[in-house]
Protein backbone atom coordinates (compact mmCIF):
# COMPACT_ATOMS: atom_id res chain seq x y z
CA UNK A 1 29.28 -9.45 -10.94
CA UNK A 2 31.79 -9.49 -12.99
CA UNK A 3 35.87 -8.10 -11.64
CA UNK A 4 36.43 -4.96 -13.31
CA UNK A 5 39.86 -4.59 -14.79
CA UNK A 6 41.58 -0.59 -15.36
CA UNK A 7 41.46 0.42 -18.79
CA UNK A 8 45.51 -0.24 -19.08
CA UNK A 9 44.46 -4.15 -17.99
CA UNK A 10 42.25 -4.67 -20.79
CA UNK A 11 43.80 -5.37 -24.54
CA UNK A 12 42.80 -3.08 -27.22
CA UNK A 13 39.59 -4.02 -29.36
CA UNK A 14 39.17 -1.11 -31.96
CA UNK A 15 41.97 -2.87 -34.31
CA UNK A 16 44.36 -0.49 -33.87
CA UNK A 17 47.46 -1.01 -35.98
CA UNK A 18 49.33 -0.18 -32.68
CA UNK A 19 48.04 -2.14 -30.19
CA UNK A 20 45.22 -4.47 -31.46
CA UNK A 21 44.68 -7.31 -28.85
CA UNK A 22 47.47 -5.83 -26.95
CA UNK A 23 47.36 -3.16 -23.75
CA UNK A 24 47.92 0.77 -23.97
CA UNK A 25 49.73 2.36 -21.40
CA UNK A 26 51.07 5.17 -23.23
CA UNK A 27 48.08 7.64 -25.00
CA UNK A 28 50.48 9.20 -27.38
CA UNK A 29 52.28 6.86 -28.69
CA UNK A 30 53.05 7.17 -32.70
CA UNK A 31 50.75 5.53 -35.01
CA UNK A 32 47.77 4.84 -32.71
CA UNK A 33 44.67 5.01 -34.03
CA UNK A 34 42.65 4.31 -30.74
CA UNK A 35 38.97 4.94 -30.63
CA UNK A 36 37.27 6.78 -27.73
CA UNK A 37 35.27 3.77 -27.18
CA UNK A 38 38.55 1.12 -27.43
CA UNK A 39 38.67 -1.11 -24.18
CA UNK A 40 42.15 0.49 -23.42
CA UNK A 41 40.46 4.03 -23.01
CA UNK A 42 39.80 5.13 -19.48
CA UNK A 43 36.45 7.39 -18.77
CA UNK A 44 36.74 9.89 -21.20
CA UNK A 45 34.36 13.27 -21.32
CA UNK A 46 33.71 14.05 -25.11
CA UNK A 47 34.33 18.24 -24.61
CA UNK A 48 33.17 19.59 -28.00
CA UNK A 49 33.52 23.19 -27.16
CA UNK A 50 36.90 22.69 -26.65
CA UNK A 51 37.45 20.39 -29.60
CA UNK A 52 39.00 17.78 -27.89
CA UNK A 53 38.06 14.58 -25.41
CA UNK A 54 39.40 14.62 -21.63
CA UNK A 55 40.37 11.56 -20.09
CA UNK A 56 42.23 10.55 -16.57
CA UNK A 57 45.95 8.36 -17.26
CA UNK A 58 46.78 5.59 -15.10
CA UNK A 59 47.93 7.89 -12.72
CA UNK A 60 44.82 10.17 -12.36
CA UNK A 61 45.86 13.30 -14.29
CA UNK A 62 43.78 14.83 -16.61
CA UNK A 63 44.77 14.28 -20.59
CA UNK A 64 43.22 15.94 -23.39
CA UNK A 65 42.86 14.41 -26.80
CA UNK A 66 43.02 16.90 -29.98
CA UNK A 67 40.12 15.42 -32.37
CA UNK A 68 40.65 15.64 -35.95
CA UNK A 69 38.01 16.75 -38.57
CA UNK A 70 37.43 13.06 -39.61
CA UNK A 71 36.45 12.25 -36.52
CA UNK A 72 39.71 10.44 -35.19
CA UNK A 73 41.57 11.26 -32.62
CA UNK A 74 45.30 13.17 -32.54
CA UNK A 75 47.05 10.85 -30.27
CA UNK A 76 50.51 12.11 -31.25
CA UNK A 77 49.39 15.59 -29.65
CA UNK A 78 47.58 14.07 -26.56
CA UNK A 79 48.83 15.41 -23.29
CA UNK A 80 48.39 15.93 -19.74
CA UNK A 81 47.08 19.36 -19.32
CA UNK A 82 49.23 21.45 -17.10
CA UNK A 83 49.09 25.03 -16.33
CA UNK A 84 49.70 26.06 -19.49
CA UNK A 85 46.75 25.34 -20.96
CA UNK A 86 43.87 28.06 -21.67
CA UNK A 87 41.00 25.99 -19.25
CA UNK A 88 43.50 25.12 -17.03
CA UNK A 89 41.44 26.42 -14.19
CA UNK A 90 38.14 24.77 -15.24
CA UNK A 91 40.57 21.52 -15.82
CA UNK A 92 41.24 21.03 -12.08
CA UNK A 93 37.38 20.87 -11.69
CA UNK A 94 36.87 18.38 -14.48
CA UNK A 95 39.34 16.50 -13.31
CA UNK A 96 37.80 15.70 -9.67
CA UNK A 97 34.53 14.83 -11.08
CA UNK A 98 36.42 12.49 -13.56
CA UNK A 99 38.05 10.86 -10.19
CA UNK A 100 34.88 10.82 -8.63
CA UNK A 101 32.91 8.86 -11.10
CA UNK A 102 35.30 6.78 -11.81
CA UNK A 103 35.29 5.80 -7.91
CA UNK A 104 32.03 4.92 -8.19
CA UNK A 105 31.74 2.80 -11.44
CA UNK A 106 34.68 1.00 -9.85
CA UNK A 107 32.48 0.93 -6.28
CA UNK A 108 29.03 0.85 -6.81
CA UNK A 109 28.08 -1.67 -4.24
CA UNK A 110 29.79 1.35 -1.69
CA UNK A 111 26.53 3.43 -3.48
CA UNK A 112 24.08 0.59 -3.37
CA UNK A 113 23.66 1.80 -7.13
């Protein structure tokens, strides 16, 4: 079995102009153009209804990633969502489940999966 390595381990292979071949441990940093399926991206929950994709940083909070009508991503308005935010409350539950599978990806011998 291979040793799996945190998202903010791996270098970045969507040629970003940022960060190609190079880690990401900041999500908003100007000028990325990340993909959602880039090696640097943790778990991330594509959440269509509320436009966006929802991710967990390296510390376990819950981000949220504006997408754009082209299909990219807003990375210079990605954030941690906080209280403020409209889904706040339904946030908090997303972002247990996020912790939770991402447990067990990182553990599935613990599952015998």
């Amino acid at each position: 079995m291979l040793t799996y390595l945190m998202p903010w381990q791996r270098p970045c292979d969507c040629r970003c102009p940022v960060h190609h071949k190079r880690t990401r441990l900041t999500y908003d940093e100007f000028g990325c153009a990340c993909t959602i399926a880039c090696a640097t991206q943790p778990l991330t929950l594509l959440a269509d209804r509320w436009n966006c994709a929802l991710f967990l940083d390296q510390a376990g909070y819950l981000w949220q990633v504006p997408a754009l009508t082209d299909g990219t991503w807003d990375w210079g308005n990605a954030g941690e969502i906080d209280t403020r935010h409209d889904f706040y409350h339904a946030s908090v539950v997303i972002e247990s489940r996020l912790r939770e599978l991402v447990h067990v990806l990182a553990n599935p011998e613990v599952f015998n999966l």
